[in-house]
C-alpha atoms as a PDB file:
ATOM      1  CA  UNK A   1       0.000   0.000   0.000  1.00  0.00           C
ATOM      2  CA  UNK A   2       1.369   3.718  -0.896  1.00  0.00           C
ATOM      3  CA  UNK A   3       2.383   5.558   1.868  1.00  0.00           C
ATOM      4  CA  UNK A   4       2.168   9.137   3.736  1.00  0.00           C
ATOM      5  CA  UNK A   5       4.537  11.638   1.511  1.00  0.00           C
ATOM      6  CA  UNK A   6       4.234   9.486  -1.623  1.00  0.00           C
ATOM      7  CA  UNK A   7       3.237  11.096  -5.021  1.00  0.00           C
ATOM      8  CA  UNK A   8       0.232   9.377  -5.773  1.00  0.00           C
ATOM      9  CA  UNK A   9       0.088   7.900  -9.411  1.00  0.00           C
ATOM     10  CA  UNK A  10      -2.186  10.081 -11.754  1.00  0.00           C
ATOM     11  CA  UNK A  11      -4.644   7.564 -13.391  1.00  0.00           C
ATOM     12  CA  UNK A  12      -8.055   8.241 -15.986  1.00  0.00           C
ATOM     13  CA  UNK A  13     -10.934   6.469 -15.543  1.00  0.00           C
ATOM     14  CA  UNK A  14     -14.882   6.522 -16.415  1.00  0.00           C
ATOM     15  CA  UNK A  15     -17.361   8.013 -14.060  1.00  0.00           C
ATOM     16  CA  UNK A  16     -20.679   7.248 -13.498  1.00  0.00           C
ATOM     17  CA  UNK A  17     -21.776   9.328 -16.442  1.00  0.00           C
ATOM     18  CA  UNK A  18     -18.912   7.558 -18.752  1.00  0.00           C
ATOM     19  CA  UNK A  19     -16.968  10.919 -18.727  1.00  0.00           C
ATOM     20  CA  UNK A  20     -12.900  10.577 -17.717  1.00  0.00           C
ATOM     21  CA  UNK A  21     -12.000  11.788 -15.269  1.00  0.00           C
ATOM     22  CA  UNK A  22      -8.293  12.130 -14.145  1.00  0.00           C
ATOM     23  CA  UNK A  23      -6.846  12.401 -10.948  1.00  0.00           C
ATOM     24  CA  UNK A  24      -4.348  15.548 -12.265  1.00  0.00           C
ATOM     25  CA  UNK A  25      -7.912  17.415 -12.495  1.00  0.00           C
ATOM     26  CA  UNK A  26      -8.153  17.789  -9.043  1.00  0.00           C
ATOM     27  CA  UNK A  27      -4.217  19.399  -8.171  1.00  0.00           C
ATOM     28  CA  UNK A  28      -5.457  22.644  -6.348  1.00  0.00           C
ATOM     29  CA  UNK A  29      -7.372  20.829  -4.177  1.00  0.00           C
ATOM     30  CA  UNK A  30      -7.861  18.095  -1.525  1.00  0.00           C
ATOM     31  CA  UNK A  31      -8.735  14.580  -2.310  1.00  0.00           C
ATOM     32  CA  UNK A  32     -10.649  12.026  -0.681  1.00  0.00           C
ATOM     33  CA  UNK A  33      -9.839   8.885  -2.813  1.00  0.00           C
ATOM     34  CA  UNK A  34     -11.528   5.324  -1.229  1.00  0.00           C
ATOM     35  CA  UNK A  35     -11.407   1.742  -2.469  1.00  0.00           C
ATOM     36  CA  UNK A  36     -13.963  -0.607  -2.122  1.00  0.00           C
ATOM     37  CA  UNK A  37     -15.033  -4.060  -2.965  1.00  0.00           C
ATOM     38  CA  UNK A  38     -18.641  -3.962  -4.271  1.00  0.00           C
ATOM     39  CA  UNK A  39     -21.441  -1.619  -5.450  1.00  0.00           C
ATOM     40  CA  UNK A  40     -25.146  -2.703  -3.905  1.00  0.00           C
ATOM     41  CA  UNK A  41     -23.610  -4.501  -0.684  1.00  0.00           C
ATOM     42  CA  UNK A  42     -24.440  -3.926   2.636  1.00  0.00           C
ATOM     43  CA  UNK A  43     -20.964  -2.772   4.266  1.00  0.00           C
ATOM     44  CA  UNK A  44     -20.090  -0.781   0.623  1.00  0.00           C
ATOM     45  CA  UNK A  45     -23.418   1.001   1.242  1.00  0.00           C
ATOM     46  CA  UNK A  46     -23.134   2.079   4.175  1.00  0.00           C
ATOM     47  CA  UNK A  47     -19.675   3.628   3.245  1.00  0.00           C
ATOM     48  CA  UNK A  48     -21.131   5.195   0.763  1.00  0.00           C
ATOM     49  CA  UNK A  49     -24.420   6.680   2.158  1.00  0.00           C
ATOM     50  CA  UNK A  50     -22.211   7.917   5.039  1.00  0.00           C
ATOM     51  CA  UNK A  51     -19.929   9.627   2.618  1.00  0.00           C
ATOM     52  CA  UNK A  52     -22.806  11.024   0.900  1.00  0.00           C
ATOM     53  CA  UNK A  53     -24.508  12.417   4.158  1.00  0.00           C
ATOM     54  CA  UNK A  54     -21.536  14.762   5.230  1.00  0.00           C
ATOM     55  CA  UNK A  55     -20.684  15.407   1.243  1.00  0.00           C
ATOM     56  CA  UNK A  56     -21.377  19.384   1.558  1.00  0.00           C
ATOM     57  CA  UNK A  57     -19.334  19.532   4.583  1.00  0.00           C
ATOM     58  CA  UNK A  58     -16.401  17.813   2.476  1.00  0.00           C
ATOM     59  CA  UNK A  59     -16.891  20.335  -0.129  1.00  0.00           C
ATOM     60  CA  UNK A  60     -17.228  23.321   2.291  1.00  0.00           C
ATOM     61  CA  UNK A  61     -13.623  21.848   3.628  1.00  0.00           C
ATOM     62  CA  UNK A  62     -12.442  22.091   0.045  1.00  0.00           C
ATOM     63  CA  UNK A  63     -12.164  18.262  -0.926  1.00  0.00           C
ATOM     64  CA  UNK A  64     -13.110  16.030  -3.639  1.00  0.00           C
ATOM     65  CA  UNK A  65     -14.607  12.315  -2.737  1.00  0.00           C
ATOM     66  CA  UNK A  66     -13.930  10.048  -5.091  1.00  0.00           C
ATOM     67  CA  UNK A  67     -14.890   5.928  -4.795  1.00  0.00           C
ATOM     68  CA  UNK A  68     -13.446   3.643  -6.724  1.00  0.00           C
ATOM     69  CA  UNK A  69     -14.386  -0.278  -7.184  1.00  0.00           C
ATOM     70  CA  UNK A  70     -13.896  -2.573 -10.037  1.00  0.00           C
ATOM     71  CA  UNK A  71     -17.666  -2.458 -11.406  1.00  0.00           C
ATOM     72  CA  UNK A  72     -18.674  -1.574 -14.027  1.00  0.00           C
ATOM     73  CA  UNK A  73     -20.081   2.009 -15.418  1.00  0.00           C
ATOM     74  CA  UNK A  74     -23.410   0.756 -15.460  1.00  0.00           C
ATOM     75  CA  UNK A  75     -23.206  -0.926 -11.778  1.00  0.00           C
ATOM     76  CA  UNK A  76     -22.262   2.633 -10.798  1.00  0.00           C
ATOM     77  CA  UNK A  77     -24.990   4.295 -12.261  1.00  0.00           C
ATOM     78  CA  UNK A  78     -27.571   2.153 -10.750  1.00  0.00           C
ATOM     79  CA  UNK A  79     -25.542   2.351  -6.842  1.00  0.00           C
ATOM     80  CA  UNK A  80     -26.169   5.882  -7.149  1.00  0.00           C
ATOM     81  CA  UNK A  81     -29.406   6.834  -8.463  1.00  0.00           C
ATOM     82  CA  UNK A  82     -30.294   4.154  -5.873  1.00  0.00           C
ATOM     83  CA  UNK A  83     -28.674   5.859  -2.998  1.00  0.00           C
ATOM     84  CA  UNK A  84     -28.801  10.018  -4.572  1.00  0.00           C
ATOM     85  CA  UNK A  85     -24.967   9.287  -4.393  1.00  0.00           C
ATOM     86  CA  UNK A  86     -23.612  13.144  -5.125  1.00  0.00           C
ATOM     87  CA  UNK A  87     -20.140  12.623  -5.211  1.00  0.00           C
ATOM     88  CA  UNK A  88     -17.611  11.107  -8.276  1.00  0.00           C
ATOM     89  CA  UNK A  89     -17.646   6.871  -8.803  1.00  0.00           C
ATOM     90  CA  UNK A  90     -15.079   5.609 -10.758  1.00  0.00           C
ATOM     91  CA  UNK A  91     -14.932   2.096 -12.596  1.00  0.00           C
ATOM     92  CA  UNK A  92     -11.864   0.273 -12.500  1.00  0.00           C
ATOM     93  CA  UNK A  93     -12.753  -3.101 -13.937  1.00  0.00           C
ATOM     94  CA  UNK A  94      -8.830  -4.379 -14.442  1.00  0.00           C
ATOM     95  CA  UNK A  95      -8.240  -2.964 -11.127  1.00  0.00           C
ATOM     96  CA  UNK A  96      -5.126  -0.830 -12.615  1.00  0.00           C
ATOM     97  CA  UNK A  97      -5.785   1.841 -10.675  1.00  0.00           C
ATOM     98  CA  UNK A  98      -6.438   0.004  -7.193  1.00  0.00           C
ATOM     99  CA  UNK A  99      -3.203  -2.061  -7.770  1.00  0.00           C
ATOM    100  CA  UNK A 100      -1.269   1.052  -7.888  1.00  0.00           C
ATOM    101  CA  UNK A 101      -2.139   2.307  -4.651  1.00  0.00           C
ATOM    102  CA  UNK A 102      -1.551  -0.904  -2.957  1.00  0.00           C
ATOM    103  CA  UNK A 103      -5.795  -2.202  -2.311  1.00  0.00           C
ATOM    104  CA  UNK A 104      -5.789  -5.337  -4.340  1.00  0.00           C
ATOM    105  CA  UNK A 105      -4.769  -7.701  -1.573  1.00  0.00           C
ATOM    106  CA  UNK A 106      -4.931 -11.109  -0.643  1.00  0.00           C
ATOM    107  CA  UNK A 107      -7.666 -11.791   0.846  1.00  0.00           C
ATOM    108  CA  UNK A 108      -9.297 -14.847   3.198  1.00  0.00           C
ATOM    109  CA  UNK A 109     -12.715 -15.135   3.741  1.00  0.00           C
ATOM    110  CA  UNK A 110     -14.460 -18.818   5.184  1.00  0.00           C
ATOM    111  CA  UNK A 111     -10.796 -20.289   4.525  1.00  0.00           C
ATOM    112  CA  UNK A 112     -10.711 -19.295   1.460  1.00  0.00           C
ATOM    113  CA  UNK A 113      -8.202 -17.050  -0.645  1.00  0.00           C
ATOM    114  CA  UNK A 114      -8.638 -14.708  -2.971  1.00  0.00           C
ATOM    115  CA  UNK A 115      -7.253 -11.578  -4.047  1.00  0.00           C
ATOM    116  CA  UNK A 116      -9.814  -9.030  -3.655  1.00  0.00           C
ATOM    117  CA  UNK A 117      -9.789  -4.876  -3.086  1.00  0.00           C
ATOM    118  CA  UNK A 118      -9.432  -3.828   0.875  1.00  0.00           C
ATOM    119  CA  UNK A 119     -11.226  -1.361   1.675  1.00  0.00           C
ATOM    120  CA  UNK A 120      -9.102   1.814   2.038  1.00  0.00           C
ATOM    121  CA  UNK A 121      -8.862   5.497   1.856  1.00  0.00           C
ATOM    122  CA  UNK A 122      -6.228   8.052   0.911  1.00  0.00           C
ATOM    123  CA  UNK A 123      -6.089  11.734   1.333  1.00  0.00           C
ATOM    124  CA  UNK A 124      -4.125  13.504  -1.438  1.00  0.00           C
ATOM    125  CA  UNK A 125      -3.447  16.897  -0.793  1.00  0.00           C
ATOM    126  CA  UNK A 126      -3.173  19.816  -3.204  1.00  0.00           C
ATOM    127  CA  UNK A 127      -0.226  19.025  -4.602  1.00  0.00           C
ATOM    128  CA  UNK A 128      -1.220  15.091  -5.436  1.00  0.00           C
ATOM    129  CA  UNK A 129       0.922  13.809  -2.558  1.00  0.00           C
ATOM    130  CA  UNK A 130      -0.404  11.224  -0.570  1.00  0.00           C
ATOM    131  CA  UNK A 131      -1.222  12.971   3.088  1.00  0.00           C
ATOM    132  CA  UNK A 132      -2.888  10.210   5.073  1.00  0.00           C
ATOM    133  CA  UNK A 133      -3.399   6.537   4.843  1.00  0.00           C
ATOM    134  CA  UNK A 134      -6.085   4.674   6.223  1.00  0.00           C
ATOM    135  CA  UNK A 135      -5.888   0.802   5.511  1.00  0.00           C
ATOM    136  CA  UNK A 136      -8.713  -1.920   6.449  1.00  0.00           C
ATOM    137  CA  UNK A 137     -11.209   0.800   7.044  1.00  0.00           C
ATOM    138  CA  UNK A 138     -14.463   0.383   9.046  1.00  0.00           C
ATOM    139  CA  UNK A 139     -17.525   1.445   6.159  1.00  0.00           C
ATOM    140  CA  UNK A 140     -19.499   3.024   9.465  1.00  0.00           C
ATOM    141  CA  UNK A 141     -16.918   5.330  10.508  1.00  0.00           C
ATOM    142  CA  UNK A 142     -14.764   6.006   7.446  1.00  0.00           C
ATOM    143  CA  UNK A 143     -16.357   9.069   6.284  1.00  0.00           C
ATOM    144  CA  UNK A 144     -16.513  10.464   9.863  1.00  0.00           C
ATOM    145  CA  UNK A 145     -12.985   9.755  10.376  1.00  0.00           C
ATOM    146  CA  UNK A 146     -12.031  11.471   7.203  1.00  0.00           C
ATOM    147  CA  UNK A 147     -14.174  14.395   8.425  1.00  0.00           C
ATOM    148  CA  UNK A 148     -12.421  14.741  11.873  1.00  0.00           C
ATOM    149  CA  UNK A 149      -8.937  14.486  10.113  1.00  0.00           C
ATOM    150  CA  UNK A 150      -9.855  17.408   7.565  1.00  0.00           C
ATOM    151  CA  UNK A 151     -10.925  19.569   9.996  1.00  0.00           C
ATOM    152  CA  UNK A 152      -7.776  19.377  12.151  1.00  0.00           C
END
């Protein structure tokens, strides 16, 4: 997994709405970048519902959230009309992009292993260096955590 200080690797990938979107569009400003495994399940939803409850406090603190799971466009689409999901979903399908920051792991689950994405965050700050990792993160108190960190 990237670490504090590190340069985070620019990448380009299809929203929601099939537009690309880069991560060198958001230098300026602060990122909130977050991996996880699966549109439509029960722990990815509530990540995602609590990220989209406190979304105009993120953007009155200045940052971008940004999700990112290997399903598809479409899957996207239908995860947020289904939960009014304001903020930017990516689709990385060959899991490029989560590979390069470290979240396709190994993975065990009932004995069995697998290699699967972990659910993680990253803050990039203005400059597209990595300011704070948070590995193996908790989908009921990411977004609150996040919060608590921007606001110093």
């Amino acid at each position: 997994m990237l670490e504090k200080g590190t340069k985070a690797p620019n990448f380009e990938l299809f929203d929601k709405d099939g537009k690309t979107v880069k991560l060198s569009d958001f230098l300026g400003r602060k990122v909130v970048l977050y991996f996880y495994p699966k549109d439509n399940t029960p722990g990815c939803t509530r990540q995602a519902c609590a990220f989209a409850q406190s979304y105009e406090e993120f953007k009155t603190l200045g940052a971008a959230v940004i999700g990112i799971s290997k399903d598809s466009v479409a899957s996207h689409i239908k995860f947020a009309e289904k939960y009014e999901l304001p903020f930017i979903l990516l689709s990385d399908p060959e899991h490029a992009v989560i590979e390069s920051f470290g979240a396709w792991q190994e993975k065990k689950n009932y004995g069995k292993v697998s290699f699967g994405t972990v659910r993680s965050t990253f803050v990039i700050d203005e400059n597209g260096v990595i300011e704070k990792v948070m590995p193996k993160v908790k989908p009921d108190t990411n977004a609150a955590e996040i919060l608590e960190y921007l606001r110093g």
